[in-house]
N, C-alpha and C. Protein backbone atom coordinates (compact mmCIF):
# COMPACT_ATOMS: atom_id res chain seq x y z
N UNK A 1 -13.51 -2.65 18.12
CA UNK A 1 -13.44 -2.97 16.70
C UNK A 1 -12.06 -3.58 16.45
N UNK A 2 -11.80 -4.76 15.45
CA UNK A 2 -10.45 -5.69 15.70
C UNK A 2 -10.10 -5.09 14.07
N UNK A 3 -8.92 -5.28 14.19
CA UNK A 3 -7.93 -4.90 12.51
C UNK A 3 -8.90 -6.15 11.48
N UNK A 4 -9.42 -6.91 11.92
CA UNK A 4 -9.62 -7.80 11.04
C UNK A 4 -10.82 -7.67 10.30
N UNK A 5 -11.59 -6.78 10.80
CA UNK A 5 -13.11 -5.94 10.33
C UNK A 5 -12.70 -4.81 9.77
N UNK A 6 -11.58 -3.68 10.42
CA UNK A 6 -10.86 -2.83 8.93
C UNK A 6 -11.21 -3.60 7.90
N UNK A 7 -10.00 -4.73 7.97
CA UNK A 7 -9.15 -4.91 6.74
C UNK A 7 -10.73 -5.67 5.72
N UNK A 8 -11.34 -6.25 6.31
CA UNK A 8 -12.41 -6.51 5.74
C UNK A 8 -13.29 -5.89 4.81
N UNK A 9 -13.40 -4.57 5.54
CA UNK A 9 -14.70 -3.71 5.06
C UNK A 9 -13.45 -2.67 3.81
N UNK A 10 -12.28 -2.72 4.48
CA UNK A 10 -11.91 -2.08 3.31
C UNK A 10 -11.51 -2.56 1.96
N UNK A 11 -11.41 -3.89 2.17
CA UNK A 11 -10.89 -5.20 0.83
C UNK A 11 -12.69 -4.53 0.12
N UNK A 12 -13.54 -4.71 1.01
CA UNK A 12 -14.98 -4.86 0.37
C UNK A 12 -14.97 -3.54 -0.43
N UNK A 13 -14.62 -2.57 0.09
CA UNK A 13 -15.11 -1.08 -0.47
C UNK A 13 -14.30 -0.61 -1.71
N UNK A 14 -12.85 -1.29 -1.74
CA UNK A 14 -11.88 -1.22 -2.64
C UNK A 14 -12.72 -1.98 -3.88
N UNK A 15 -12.88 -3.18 -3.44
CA UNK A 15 -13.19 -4.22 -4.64
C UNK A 15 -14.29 -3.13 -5.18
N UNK A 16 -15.54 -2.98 -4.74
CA UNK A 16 -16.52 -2.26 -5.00
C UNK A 16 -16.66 -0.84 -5.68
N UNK A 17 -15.06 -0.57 -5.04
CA UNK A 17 -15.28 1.04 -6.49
C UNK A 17 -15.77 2.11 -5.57
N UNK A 18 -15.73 1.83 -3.83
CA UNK A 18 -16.22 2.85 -3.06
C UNK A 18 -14.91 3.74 -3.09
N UNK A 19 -15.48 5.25 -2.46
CA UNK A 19 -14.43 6.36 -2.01
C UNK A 19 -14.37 6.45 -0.86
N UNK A 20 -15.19 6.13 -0.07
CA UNK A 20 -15.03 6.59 1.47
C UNK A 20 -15.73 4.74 2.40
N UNK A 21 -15.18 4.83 3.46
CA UNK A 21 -15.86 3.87 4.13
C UNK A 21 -15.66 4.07 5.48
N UNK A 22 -17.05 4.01 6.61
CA UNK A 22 -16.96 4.94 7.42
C UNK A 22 -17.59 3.42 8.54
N UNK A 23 -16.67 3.37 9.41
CA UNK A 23 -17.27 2.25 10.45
C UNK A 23 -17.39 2.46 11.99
N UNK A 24 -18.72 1.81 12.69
CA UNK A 24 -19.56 2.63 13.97
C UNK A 24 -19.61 1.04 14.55
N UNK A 25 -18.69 0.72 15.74
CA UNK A 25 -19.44 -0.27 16.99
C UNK A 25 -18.71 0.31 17.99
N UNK A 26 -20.09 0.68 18.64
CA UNK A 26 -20.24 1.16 20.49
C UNK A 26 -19.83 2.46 20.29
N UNK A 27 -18.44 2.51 20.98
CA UNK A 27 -18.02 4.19 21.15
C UNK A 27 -16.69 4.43 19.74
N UNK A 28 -16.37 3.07 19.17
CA UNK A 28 -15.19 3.25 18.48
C UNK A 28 -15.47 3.74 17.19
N UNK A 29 -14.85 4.05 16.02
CA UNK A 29 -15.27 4.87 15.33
C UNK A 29 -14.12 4.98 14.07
N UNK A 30 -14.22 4.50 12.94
CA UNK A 30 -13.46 4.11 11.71
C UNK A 30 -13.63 4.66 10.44
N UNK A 31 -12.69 5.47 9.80
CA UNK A 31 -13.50 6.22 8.66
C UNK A 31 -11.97 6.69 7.84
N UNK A 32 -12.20 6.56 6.83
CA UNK A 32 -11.04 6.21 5.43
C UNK A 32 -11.16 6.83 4.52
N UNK A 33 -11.05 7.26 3.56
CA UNK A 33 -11.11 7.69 1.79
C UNK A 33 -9.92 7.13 1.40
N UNK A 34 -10.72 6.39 0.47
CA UNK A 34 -9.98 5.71 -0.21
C UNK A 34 -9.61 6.57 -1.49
N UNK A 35 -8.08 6.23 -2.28
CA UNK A 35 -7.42 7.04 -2.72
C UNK A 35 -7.84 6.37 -4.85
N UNK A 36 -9.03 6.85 -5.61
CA UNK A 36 -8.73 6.29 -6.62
C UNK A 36 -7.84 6.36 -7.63
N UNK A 37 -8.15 5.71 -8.90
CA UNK A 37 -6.55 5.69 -9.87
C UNK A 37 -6.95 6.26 -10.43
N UNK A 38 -5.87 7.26 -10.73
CA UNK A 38 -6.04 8.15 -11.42
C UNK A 38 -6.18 7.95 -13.25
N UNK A 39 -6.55 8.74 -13.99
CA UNK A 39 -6.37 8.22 -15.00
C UNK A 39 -4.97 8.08 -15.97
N UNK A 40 -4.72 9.81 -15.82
CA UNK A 40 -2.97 9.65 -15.34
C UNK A 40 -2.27 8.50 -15.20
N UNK A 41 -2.37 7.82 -14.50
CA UNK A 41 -1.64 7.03 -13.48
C UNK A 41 -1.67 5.49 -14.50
N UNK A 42 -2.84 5.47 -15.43
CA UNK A 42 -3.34 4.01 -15.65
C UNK A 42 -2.73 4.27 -17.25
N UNK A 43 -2.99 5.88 -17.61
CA UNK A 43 -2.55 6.31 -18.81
C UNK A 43 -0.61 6.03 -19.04
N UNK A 44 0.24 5.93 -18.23
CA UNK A 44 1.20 5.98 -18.41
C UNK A 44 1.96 4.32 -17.69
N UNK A 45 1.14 3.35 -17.37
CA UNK A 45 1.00 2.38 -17.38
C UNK A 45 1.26 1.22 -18.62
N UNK A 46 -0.44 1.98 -19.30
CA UNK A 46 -0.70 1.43 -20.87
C UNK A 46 0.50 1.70 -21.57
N UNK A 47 0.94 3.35 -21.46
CA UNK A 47 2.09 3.54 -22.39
C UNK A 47 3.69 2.97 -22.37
N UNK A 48 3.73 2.73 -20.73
CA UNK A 48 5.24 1.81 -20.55
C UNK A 48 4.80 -0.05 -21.59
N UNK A 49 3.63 -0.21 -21.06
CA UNK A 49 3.40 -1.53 -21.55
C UNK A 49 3.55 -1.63 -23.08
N UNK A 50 2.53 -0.78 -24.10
CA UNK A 50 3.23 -0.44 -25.49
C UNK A 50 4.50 -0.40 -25.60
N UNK A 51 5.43 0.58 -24.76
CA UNK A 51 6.69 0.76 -25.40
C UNK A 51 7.78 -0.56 -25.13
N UNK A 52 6.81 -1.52 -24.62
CA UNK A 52 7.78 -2.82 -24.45
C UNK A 52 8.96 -2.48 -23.09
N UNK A 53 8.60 -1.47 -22.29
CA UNK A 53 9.02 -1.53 -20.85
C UNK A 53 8.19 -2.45 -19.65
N UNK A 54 9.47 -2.98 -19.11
CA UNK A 54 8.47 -3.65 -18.34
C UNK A 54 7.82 -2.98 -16.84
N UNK A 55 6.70 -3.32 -16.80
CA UNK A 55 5.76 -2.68 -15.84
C UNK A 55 6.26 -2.57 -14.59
N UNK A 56 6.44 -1.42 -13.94
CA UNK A 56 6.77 -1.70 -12.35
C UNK A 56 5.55 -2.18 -11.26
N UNK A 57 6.24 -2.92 -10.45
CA UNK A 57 5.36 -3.83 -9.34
C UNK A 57 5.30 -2.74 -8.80
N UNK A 58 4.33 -2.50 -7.87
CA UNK A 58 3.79 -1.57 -6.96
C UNK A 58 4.08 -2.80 -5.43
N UNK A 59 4.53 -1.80 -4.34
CA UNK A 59 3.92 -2.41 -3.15
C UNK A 59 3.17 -1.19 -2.29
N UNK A 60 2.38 -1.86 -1.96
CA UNK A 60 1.22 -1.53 -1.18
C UNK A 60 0.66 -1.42 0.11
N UNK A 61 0.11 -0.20 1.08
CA UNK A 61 -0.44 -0.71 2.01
C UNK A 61 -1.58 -2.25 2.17
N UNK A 62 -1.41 -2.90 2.87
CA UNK A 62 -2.25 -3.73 3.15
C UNK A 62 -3.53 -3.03 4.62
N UNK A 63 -3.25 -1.73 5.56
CA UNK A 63 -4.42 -1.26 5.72
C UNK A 63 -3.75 0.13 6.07
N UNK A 64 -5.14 0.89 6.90
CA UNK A 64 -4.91 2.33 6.90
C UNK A 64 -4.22 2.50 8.27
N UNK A 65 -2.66 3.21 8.74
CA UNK A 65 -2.46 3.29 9.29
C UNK A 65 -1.14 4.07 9.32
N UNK A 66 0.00 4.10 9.95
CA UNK A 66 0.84 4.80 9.81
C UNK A 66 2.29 3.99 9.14
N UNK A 67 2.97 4.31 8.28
CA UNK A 67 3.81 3.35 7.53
C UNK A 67 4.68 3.65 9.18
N UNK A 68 5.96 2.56 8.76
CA UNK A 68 6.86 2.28 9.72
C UNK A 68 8.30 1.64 8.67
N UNK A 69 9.13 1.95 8.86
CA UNK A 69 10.65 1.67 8.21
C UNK A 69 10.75 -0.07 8.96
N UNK A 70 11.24 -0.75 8.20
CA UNK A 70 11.69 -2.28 8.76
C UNK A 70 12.98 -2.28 9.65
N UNK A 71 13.58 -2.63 9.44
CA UNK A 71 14.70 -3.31 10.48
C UNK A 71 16.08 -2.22 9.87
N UNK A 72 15.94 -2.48 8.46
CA UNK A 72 16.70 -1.26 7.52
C UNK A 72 15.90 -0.78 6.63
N UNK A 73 16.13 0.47 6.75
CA UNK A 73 14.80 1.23 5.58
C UNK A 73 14.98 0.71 4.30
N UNK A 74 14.23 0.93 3.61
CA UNK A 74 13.89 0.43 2.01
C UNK A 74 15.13 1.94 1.43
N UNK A 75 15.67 1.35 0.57
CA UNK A 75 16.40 2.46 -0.24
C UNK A 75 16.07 2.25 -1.74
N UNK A 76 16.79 3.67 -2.41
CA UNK A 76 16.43 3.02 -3.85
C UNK A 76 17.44 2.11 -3.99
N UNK A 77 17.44 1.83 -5.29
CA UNK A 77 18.42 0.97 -5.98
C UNK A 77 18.27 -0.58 -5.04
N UNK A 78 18.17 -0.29 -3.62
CA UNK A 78 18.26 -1.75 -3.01
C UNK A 78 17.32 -2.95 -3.55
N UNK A 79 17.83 -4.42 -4.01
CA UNK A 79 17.67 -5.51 -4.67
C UNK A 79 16.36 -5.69 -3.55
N UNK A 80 15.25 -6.23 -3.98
CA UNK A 80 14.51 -7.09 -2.92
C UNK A 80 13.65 -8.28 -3.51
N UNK A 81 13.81 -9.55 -2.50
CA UNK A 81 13.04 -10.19 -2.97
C UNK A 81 11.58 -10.69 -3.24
N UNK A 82 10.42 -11.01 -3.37
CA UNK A 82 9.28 -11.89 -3.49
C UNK A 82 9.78 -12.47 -1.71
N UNK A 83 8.40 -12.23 -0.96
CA UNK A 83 7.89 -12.19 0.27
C UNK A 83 9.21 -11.38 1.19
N UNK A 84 9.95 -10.72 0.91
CA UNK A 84 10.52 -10.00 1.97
C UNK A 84 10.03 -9.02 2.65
N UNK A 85 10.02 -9.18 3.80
CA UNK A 85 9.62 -7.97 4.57
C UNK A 85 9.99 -6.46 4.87
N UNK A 86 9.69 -5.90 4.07
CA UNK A 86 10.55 -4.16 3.67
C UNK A 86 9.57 -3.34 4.95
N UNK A 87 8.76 -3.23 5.27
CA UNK A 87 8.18 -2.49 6.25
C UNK A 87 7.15 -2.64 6.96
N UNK A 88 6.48 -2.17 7.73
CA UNK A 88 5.41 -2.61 8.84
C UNK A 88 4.47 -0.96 8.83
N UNK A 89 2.87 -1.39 8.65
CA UNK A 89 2.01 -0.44 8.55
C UNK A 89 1.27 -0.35 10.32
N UNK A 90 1.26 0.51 10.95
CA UNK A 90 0.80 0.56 12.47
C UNK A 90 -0.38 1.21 12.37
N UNK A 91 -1.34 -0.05 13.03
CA UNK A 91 -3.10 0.69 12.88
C UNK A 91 -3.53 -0.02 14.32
N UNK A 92 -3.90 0.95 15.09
CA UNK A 92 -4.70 0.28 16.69
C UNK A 92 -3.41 -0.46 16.92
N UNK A 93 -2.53 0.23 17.18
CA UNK A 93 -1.56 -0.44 18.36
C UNK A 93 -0.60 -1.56 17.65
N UNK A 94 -1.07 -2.22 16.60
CA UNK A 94 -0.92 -3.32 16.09
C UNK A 94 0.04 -3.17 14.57
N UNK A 95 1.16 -3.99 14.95
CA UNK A 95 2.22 -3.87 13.77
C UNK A 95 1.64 -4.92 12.47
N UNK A 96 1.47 -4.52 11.03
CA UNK A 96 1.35 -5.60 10.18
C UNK A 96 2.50 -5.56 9.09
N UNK A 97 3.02 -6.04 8.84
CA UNK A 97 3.73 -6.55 7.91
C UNK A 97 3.72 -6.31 6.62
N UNK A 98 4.36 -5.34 5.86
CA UNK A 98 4.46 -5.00 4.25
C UNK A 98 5.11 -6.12 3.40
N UNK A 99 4.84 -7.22 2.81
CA UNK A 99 5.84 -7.75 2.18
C UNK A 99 5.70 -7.52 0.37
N UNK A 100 7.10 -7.58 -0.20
CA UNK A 100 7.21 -7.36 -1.51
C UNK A 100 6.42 -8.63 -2.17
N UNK A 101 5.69 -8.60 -2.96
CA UNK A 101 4.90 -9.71 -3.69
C UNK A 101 5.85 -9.94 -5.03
N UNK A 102 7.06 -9.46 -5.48
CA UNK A 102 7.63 -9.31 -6.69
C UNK A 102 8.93 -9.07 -6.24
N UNK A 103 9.81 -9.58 -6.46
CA UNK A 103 11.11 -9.33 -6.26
C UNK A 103 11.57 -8.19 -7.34
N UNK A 104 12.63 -7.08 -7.05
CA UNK A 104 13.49 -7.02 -8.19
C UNK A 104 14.31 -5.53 -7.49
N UNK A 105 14.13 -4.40 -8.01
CA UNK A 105 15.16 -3.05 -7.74
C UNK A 105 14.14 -1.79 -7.34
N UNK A 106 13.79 -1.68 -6.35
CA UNK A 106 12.99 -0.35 -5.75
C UNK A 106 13.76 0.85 -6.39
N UNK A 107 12.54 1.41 -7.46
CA UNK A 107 13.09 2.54 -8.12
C UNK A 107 12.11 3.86 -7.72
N UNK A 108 11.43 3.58 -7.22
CA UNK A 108 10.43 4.39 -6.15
C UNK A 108 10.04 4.30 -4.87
N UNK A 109 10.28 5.33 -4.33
CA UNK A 109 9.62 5.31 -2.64
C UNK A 109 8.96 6.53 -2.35
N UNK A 110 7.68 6.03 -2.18
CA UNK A 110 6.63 7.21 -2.26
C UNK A 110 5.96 7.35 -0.77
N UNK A 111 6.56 6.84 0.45
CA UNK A 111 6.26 7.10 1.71
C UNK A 111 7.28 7.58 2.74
N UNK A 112 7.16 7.86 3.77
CA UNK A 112 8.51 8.56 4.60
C UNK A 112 7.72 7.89 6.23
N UNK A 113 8.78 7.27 7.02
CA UNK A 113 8.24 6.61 8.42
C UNK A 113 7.25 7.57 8.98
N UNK A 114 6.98 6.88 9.72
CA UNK A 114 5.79 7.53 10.34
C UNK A 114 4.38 8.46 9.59
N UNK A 115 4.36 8.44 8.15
CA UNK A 115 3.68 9.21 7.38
C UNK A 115 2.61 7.98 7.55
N UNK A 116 1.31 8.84 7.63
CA UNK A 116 0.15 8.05 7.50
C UNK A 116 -0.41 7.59 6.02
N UNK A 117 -1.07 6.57 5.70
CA UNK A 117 -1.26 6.23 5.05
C UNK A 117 -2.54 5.14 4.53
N UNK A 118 -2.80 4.85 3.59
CA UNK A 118 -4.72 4.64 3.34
C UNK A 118 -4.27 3.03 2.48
N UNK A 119 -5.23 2.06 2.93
CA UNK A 119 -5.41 0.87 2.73
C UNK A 119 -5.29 0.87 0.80
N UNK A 120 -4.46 0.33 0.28
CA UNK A 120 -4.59 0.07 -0.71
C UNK A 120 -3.10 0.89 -1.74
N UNK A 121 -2.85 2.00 -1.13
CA UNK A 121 -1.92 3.33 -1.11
C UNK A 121 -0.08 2.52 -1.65
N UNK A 122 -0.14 2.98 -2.82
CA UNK A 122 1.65 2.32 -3.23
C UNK A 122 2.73 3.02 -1.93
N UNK A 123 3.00 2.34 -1.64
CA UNK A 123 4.35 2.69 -1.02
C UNK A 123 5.58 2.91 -1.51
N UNK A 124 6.11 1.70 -2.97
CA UNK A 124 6.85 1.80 -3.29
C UNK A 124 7.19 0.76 -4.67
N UNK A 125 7.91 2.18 -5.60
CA UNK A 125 7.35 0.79 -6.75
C UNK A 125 9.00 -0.23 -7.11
N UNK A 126 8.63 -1.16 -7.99
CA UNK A 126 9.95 -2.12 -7.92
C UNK A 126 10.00 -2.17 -9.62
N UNK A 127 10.94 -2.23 -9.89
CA UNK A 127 11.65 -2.94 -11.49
C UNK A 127 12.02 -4.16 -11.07
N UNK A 128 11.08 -5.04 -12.00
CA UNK A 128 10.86 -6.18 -11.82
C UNK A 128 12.74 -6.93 -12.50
């Protein structure tokens, strides 16, 4: 089974509103829960957006695997830009690439190296 059928079936199951997605060729064997939003989570969102704060960027796993620290770990306060590479997610052997989609000031870090982690899963949020 190749990372590229993960990342597939889990883009599909995310989009779709699934919780679990469970994948079978030959002897190999793939299986996830996916993590939903909470309401919590969407509730205090809405309320930064009312209070005229601006929204923090989330970055994200791109699949399920074990986070990995970059070259220098992500800190708080550290500046980052739009496509920089802050860390690498390890699934089947294979390093992929975390990049920031939003530049600005990592005021959250919600993973620790080597901590496993689920396709879709914030890693770390940014003040834009």
């Amino acid at each position: 089974m190749d990372v590229e059928t993960v990342r597939h079936a889990l883009a599909v199951a995310r989009r779709n509103g699934f919780a679990e997605v469970e994948l079978r060729s030959g002897d190999d064997r793939f299986r996830a829960r996916l993590e939903p939003v909470s309401p919590d989570s969407a509730r205090r969102m809405v309320q930064a957006v009312d209070a005229g704060e601006p929204a923090l960027a989330e970055i994200k796993s791109p699949l399920v695997g074990y986070y990995r620290n970059g070259r220098t770990p992500l800190a708080l306060g550290q500046s980052i830009k739009a496509g920089d590479r802050i860390a690498s997610v390890e699934a089947l052997g294979l390093l992929s690439d975390v990049e920031a989609k939003q530049g600005g000031e990592v005021v959250e870090l919600l993973v620790e190296d080597g901590q496993a982690v689920q396709f879709g899963q914030v890693l770390a949020r940014v003040k834009p």
